[in-house]
N, C-alpha and C. Protein backbone atom coordinates (compact mmCIF):
# COMPACT_ATOMS: atom_id res chain seq x y z
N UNK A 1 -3.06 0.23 11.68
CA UNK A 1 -3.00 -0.36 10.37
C UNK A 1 -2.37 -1.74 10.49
N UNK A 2 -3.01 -2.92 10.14
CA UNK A 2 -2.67 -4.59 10.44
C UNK A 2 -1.51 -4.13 8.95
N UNK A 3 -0.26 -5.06 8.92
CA UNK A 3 0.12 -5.35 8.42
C UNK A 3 0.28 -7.20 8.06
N UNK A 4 -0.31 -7.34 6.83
CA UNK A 4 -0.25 -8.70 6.71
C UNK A 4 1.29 -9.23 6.50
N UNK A 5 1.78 -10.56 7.32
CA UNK A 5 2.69 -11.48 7.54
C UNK A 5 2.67 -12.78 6.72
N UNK A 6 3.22 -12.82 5.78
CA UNK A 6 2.94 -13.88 4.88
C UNK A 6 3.59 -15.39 5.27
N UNK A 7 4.30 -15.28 6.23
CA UNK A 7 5.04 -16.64 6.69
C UNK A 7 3.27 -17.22 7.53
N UNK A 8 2.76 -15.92 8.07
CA UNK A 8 1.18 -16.83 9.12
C UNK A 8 -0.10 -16.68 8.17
N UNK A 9 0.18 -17.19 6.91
CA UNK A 9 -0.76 -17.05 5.70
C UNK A 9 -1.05 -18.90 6.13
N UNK A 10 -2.86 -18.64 6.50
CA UNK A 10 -3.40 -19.87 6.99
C UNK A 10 -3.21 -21.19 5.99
N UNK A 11 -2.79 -21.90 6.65
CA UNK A 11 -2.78 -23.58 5.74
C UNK A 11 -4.35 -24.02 5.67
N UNK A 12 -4.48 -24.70 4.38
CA UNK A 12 -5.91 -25.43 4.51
C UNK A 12 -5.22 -26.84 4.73
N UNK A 13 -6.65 -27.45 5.13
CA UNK A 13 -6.14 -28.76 5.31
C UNK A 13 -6.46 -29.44 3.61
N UNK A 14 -4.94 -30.46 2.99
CA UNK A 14 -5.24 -31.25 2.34
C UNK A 14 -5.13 -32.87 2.58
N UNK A 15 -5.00 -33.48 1.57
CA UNK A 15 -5.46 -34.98 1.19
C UNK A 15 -6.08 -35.42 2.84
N UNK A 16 -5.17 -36.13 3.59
CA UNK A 16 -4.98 -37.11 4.68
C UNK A 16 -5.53 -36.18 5.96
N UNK A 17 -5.67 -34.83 5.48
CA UNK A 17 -5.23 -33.85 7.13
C UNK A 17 -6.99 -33.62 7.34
N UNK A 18 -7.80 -33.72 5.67
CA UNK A 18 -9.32 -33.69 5.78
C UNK A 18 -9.99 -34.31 6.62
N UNK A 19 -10.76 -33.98 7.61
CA UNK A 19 -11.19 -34.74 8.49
C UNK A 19 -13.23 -34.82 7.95
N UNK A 20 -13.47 -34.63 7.46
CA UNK A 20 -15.05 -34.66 6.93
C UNK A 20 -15.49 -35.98 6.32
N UNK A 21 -16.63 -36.66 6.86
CA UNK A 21 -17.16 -37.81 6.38
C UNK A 21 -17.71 -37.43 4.57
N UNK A 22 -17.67 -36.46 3.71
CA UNK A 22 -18.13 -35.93 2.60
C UNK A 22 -17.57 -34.68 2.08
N UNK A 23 -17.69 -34.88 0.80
CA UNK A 23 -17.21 -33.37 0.59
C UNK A 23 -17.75 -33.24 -0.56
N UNK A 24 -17.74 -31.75 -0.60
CA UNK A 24 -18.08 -31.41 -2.54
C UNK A 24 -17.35 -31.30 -3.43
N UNK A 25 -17.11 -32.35 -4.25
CA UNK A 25 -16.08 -32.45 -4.84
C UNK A 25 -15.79 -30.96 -6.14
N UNK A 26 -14.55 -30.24 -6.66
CA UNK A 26 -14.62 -29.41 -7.50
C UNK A 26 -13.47 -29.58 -8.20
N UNK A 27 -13.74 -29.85 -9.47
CA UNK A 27 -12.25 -30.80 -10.33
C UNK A 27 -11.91 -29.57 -10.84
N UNK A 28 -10.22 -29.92 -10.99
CA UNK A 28 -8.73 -28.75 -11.64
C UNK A 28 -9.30 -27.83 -12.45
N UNK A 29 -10.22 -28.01 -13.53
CA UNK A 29 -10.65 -26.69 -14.21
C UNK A 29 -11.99 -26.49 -13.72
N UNK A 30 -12.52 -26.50 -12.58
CA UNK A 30 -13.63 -25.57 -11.61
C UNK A 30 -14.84 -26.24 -11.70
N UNK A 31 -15.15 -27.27 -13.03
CA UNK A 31 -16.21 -28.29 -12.47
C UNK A 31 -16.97 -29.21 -11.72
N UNK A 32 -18.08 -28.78 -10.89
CA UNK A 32 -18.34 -29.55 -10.05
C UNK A 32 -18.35 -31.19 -10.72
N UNK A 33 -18.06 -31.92 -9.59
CA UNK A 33 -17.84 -33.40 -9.87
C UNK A 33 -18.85 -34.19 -8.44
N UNK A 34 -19.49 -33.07 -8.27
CA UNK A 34 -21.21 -33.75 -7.09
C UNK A 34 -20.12 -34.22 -5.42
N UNK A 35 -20.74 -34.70 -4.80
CA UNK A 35 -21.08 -35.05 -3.57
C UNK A 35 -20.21 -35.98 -3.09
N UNK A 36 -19.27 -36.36 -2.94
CA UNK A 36 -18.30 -37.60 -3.00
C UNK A 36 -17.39 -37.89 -1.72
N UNK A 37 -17.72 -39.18 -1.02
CA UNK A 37 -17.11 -39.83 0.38
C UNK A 37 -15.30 -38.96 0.15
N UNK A 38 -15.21 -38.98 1.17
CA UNK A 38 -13.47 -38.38 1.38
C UNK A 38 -12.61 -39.85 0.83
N UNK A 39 -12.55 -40.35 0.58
CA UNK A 39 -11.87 -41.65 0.12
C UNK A 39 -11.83 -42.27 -1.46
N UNK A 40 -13.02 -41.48 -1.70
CA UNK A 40 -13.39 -41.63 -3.39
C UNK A 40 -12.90 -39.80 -3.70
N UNK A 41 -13.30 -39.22 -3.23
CA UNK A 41 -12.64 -37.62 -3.74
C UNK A 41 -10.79 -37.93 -3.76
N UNK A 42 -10.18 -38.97 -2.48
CA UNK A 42 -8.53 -38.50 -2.74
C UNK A 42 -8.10 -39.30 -3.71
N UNK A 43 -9.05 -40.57 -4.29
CA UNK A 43 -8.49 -41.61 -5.07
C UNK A 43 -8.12 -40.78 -6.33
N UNK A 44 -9.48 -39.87 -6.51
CA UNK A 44 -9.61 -38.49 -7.61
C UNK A 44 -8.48 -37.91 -7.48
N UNK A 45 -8.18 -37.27 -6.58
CA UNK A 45 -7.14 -36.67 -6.84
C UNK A 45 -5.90 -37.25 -7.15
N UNK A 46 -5.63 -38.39 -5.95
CA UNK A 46 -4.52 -38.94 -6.86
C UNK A 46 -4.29 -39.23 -8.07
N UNK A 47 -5.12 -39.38 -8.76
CA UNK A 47 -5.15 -40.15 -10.08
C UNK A 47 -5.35 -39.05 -11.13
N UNK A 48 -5.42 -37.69 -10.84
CA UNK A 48 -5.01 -36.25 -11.28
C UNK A 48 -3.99 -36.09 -10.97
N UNK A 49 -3.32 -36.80 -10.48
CA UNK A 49 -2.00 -36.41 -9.67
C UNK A 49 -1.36 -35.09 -9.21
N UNK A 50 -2.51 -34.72 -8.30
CA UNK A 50 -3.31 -33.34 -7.63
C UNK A 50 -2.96 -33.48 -6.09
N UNK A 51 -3.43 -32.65 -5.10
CA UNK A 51 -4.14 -32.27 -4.04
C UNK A 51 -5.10 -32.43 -3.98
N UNK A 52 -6.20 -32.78 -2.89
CA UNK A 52 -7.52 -32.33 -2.67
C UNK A 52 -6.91 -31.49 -1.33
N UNK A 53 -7.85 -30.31 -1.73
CA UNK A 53 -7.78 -29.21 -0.82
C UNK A 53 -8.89 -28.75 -0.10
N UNK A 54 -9.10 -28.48 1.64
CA UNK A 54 -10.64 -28.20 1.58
C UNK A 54 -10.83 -26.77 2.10
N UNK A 55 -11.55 -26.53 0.78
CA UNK A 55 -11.44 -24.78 0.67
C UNK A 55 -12.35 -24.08 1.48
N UNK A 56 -13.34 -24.83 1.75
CA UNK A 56 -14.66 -24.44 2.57
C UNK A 56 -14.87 -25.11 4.02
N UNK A 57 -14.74 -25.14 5.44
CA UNK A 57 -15.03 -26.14 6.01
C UNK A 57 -16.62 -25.76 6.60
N UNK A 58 -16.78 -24.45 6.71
CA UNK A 58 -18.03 -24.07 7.36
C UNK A 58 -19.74 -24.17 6.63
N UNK A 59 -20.37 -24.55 7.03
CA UNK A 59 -21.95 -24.47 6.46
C UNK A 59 -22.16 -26.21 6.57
N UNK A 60 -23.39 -26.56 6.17
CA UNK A 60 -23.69 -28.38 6.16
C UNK A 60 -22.73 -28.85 5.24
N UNK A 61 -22.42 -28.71 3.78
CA UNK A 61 -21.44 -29.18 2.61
C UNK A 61 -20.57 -28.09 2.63
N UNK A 62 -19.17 -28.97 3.08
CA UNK A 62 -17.44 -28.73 3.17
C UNK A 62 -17.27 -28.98 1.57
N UNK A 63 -16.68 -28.01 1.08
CA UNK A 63 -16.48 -27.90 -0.57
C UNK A 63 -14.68 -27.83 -0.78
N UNK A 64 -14.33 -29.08 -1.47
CA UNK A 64 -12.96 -29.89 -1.59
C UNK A 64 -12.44 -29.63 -2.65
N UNK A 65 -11.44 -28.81 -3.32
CA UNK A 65 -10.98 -28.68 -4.92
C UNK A 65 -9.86 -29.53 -5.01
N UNK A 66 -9.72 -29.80 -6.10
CA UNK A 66 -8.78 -30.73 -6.66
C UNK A 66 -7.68 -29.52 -7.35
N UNK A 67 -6.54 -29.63 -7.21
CA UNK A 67 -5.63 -28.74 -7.31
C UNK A 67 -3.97 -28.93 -7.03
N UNK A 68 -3.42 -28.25 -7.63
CA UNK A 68 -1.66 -28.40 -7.17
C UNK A 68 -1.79 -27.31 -6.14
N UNK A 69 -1.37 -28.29 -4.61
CA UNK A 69 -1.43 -26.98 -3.66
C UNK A 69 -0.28 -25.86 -3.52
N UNK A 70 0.98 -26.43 -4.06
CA UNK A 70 1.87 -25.47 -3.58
C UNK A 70 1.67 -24.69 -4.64
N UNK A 71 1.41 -24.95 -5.94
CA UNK A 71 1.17 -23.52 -6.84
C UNK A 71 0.24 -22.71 -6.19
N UNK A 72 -1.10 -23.18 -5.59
CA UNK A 72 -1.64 -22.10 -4.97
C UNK A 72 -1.11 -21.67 -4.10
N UNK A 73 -0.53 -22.13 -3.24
CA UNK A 73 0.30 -21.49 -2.15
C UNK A 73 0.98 -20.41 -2.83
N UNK A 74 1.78 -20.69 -3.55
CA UNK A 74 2.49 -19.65 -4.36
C UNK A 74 2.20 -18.16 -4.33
N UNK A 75 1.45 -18.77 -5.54
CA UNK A 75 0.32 -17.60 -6.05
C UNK A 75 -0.59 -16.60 -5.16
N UNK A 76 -1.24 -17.40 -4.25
CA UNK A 76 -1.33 -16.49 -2.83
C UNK A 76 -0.49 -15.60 -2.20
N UNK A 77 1.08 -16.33 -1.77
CA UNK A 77 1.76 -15.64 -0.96
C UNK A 77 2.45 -14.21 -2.15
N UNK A 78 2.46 -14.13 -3.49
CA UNK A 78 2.35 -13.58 -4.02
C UNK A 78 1.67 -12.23 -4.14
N UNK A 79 0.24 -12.79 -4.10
CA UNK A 79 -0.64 -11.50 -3.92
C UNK A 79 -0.58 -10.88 -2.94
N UNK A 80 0.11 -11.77 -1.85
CA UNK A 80 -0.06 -10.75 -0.63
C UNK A 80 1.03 -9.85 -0.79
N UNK A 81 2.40 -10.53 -1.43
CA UNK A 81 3.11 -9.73 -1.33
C UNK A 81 2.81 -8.23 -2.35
N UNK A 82 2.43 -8.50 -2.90
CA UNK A 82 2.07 -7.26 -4.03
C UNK A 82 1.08 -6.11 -2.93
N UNK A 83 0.14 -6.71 -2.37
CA UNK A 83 -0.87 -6.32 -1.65
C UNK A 83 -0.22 -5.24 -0.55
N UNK A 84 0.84 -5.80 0.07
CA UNK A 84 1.96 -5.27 1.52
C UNK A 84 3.05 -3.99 0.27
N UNK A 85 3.18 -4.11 -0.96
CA UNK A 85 3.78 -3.12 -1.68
C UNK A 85 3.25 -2.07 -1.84
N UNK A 86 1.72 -2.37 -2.15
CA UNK A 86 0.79 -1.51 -2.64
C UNK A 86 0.28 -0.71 -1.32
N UNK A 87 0.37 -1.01 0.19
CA UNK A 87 0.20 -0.97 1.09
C UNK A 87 0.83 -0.03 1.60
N UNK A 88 2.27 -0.71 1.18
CA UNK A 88 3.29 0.14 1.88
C UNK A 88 3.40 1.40 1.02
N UNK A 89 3.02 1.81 -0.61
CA UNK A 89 3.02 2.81 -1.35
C UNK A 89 2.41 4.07 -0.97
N UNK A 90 0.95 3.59 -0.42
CA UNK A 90 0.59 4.05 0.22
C UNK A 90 0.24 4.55 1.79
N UNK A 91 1.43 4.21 2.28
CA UNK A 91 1.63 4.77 3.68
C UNK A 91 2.68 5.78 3.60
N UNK A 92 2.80 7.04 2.50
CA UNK A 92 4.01 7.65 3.10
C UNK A 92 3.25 8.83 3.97
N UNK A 93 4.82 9.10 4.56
CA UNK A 93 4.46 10.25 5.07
C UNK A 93 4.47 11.63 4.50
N UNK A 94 3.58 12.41 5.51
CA UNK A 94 4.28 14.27 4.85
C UNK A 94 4.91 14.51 6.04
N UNK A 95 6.61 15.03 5.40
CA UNK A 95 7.12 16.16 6.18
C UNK A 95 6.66 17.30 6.04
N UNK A 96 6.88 17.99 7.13
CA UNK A 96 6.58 19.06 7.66
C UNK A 96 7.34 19.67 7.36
N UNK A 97 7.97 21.15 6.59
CA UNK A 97 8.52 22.22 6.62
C UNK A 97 8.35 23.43 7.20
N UNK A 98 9.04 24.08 7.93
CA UNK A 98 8.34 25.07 8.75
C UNK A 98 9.50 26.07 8.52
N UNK A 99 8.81 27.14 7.89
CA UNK A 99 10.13 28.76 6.79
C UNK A 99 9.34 29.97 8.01
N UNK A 100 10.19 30.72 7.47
CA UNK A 100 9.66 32.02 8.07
C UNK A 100 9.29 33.17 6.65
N UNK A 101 9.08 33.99 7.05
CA UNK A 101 9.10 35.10 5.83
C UNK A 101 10.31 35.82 5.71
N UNK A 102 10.91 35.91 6.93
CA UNK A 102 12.30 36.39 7.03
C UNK A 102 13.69 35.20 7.01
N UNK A 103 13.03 34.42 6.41
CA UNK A 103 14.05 33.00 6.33
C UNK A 103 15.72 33.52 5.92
N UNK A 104 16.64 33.02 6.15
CA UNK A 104 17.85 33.27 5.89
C UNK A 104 18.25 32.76 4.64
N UNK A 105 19.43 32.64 3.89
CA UNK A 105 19.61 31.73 2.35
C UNK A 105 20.20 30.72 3.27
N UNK A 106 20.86 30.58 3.82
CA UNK A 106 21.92 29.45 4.49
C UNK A 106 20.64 28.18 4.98
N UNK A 107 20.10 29.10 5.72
CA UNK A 107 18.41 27.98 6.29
C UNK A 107 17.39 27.90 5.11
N UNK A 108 17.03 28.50 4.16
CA UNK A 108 16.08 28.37 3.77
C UNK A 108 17.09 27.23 2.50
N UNK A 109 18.34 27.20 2.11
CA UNK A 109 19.30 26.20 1.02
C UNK A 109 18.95 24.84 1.88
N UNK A 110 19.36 24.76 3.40
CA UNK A 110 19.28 23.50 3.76
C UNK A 110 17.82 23.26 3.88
N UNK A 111 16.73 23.74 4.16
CA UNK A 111 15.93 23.42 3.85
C UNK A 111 15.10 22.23 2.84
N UNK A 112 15.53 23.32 1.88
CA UNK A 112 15.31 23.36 0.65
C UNK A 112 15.96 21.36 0.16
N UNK A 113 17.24 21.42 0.46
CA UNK A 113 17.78 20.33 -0.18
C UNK A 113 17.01 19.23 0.75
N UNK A 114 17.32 19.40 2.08
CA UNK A 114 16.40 18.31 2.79
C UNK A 114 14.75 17.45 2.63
N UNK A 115 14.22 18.44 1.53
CA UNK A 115 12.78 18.77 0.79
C UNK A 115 13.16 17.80 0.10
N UNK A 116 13.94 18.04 -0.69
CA UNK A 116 14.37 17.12 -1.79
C UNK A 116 14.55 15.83 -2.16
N UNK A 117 15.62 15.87 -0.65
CA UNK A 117 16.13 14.35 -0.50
C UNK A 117 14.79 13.09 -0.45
N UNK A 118 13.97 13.88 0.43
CA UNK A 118 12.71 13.54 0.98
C UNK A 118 11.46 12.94 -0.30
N UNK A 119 11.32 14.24 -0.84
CA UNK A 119 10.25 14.19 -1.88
C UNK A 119 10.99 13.18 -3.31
N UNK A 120 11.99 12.68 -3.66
CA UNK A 120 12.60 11.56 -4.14
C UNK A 120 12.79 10.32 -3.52
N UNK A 121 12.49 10.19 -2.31
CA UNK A 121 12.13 9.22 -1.67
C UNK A 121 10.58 9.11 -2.10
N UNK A 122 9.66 9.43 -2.65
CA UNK A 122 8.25 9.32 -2.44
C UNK A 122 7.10 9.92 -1.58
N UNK A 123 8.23 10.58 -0.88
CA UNK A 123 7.01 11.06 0.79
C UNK A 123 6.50 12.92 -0.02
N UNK A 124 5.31 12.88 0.54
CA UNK A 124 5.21 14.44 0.35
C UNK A 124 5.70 15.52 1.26
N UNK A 125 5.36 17.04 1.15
CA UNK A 125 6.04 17.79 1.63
C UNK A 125 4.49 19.05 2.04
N UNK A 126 4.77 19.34 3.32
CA UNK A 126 3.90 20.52 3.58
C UNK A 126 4.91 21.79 4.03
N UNK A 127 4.97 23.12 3.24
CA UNK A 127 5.62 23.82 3.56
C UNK A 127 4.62 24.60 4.57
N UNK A 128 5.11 25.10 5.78
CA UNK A 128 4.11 26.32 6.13
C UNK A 128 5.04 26.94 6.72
N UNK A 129 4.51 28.57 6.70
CA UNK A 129 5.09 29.87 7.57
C UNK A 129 3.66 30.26 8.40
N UNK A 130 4.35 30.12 9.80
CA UNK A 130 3.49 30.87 10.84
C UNK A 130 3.87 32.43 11.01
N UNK A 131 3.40 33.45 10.74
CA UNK A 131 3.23 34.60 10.96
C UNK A 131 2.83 35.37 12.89
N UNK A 132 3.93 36.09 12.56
CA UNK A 132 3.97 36.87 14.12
C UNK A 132 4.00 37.95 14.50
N UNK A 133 3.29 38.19 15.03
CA UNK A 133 3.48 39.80 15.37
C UNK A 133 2.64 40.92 13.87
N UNK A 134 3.92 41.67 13.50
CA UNK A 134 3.56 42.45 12.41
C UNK A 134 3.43 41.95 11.65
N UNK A 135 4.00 40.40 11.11
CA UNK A 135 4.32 40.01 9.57
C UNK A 135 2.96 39.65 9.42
N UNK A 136 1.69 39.76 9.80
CA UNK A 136 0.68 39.68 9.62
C UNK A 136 0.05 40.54 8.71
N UNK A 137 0.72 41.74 8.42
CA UNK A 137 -0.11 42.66 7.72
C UNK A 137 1.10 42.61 6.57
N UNK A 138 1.69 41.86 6.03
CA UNK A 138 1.94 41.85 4.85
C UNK A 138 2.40 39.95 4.45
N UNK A 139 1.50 39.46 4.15
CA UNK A 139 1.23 37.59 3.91
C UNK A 139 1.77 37.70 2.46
N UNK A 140 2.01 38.99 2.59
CA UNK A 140 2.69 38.56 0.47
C UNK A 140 4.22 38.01 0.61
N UNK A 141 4.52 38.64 1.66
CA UNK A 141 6.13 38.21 1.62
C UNK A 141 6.04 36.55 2.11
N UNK A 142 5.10 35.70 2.95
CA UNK A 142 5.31 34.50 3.31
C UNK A 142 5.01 33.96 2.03
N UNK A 143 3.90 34.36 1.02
CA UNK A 143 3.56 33.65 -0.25
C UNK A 143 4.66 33.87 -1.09
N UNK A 144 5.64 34.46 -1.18
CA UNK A 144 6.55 34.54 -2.25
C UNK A 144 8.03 33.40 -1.78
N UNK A 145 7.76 33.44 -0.21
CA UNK A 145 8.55 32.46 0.03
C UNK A 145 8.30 30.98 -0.17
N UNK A 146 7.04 30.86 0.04
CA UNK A 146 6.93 29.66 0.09
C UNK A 146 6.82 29.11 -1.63
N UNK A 147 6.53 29.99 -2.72
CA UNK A 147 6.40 29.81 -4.15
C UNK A 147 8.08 29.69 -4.50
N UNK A 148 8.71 30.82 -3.63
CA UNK A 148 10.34 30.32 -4.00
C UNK A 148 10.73 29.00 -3.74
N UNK A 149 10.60 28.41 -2.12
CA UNK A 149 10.96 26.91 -2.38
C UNK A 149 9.90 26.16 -3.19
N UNK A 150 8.70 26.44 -3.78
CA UNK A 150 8.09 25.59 -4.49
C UNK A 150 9.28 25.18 -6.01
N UNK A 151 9.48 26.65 -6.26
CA UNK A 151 10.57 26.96 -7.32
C UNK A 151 12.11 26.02 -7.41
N UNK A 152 12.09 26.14 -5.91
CA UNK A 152 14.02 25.41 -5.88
C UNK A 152 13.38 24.01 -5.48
N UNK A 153 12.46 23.36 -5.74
CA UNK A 153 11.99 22.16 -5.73
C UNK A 153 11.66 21.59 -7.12
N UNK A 154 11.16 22.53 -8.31
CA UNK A 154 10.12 22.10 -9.26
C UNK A 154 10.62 21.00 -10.18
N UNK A 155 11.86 20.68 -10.29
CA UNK A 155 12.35 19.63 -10.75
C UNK A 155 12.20 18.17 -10.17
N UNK A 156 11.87 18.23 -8.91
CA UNK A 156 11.92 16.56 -8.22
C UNK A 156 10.23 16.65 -7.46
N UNK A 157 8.99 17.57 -7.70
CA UNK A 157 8.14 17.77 -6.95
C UNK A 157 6.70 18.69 -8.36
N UNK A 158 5.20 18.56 -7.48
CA UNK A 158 4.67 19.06 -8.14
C UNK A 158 4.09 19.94 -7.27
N UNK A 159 3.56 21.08 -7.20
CA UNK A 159 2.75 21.85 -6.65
C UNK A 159 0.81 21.09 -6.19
N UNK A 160 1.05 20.35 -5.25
CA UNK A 160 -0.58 20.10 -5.13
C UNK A 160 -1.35 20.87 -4.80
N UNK A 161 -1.29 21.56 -3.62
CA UNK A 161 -2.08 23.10 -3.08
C UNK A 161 -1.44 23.84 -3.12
N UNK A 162 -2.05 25.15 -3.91
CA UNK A 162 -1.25 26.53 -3.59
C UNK A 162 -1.09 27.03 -2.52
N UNK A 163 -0.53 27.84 -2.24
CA UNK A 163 -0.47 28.86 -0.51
C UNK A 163 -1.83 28.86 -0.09
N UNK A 164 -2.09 28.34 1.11
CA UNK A 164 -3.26 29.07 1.33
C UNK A 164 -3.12 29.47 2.47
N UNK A 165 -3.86 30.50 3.44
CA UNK A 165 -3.65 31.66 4.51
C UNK A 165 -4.74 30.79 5.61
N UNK A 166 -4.60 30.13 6.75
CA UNK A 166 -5.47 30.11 7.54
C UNK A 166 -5.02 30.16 8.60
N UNK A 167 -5.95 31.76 9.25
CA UNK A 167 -5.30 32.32 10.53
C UNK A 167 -4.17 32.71 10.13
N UNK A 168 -3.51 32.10 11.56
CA UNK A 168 -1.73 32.96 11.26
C UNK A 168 -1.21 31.46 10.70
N UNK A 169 -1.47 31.01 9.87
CA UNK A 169 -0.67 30.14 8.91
C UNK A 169 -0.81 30.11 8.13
N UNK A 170 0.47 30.16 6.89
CA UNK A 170 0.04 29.51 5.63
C UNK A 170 0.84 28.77 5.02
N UNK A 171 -0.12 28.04 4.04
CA UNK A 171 0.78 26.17 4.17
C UNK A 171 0.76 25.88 2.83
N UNK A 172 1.61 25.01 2.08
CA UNK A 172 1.53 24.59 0.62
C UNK A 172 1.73 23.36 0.73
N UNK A 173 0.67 22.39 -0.48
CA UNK A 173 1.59 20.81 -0.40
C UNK A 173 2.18 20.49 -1.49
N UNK A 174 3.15 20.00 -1.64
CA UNK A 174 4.15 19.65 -3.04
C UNK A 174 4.42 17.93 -2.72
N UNK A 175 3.98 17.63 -3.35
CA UNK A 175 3.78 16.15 -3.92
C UNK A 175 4.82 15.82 -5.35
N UNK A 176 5.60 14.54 -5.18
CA UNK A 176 6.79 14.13 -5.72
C UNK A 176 6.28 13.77 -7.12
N UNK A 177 7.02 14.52 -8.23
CA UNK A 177 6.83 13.92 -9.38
C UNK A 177 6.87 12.75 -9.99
N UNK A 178 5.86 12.19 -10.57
CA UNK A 178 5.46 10.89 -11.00
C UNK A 178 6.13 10.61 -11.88
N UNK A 179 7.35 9.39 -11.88
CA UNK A 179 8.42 8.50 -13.02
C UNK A 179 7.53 8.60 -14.23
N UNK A 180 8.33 8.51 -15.25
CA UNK A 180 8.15 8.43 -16.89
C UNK A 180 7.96 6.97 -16.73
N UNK A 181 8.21 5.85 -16.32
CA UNK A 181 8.21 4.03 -16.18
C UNK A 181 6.55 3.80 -15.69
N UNK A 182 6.06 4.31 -14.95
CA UNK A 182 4.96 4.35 -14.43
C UNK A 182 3.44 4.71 -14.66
């Protein structure tokens, strides 16, 4: 997964740095202004008391906007940053919980709170009990455990998948309750 770096957010070239015998000129509110020598486009801009910026360099016509560059700069490094939030929102992780059917209160409390700490951070939670031996012929006791910590969770968490049994496992996901702000 690239994470975008907003300090190596590419510079265009403006006024003096344009190196093109022509450009297409595109004035502050998005109107083309035609075909215009690099020397008659910066007089333009100066006299907007602007940037010319060249937004396009590739194809036969390099296309030049007239613009305040550091507001765009801005405004760019902006979106990215929103972009790297929204990014990062979506990268959590799931912990893993791993109970028994014969879980203890002492282990299954710390558990339990460690769930917590976790799933208020944002990250989700997969509970599962692997089954051994005999506890195979009775999966009711792993489903009642794992619905109990669903239970000593239901305040900071939501139930996404119920128990489900595959093979000798069975696994639940509890996903963090969504803010009232949001």
């Amino acid at each position: 997964m690239e994470v975008l770096d907003i300090a190596k957010v590419e510079e265009l070239p403006i006024n003096e740095e344009i190196r093109v015998p022509e450009v297409m000129v595109i004035g502050p509110n998005g109107e083309k202004m035609g075909l215009k020598k690099i020397q008659d486009a910066l007089t333009l801009a100066n006299y907007a008391g602007l940037d010319l910026v060249l937004m396009n360099s590739e194809g036969n016509i390099k296309v030049a906007k007239i613009m305040d560059y550091n507001k765009y700069r801005y405004e760019r490094q902006k979106k990215l940053k929103e972009a790297q939030k929204k990014q990062r929102e979506s990268n959590k992780d799931i912990k893993e919980y791993r109970l028994s059917p014969v879980i203890d209160v002492g282990d299954f409390e710390t558990r339990r709170r460690n769930a917590e700490s976790y799933l208020l951070k944002g990250h989700k939670i997969k509970a599962f009990i692997r089954f051994k031996g005999r506890q195979m012929a009775r999966p009711e006791a792993g489903k009642d455990v794992l619905l109990k910590f669903a239970e000593g969770l239901k305040d900071c968490s939501t139930i996404e998948s119920e128990p489900k049994l595959e093979g000798r496992q069975m696994w639940m996901m509890l996903a963090p309750q969504k803010k009232e702000g949001k």
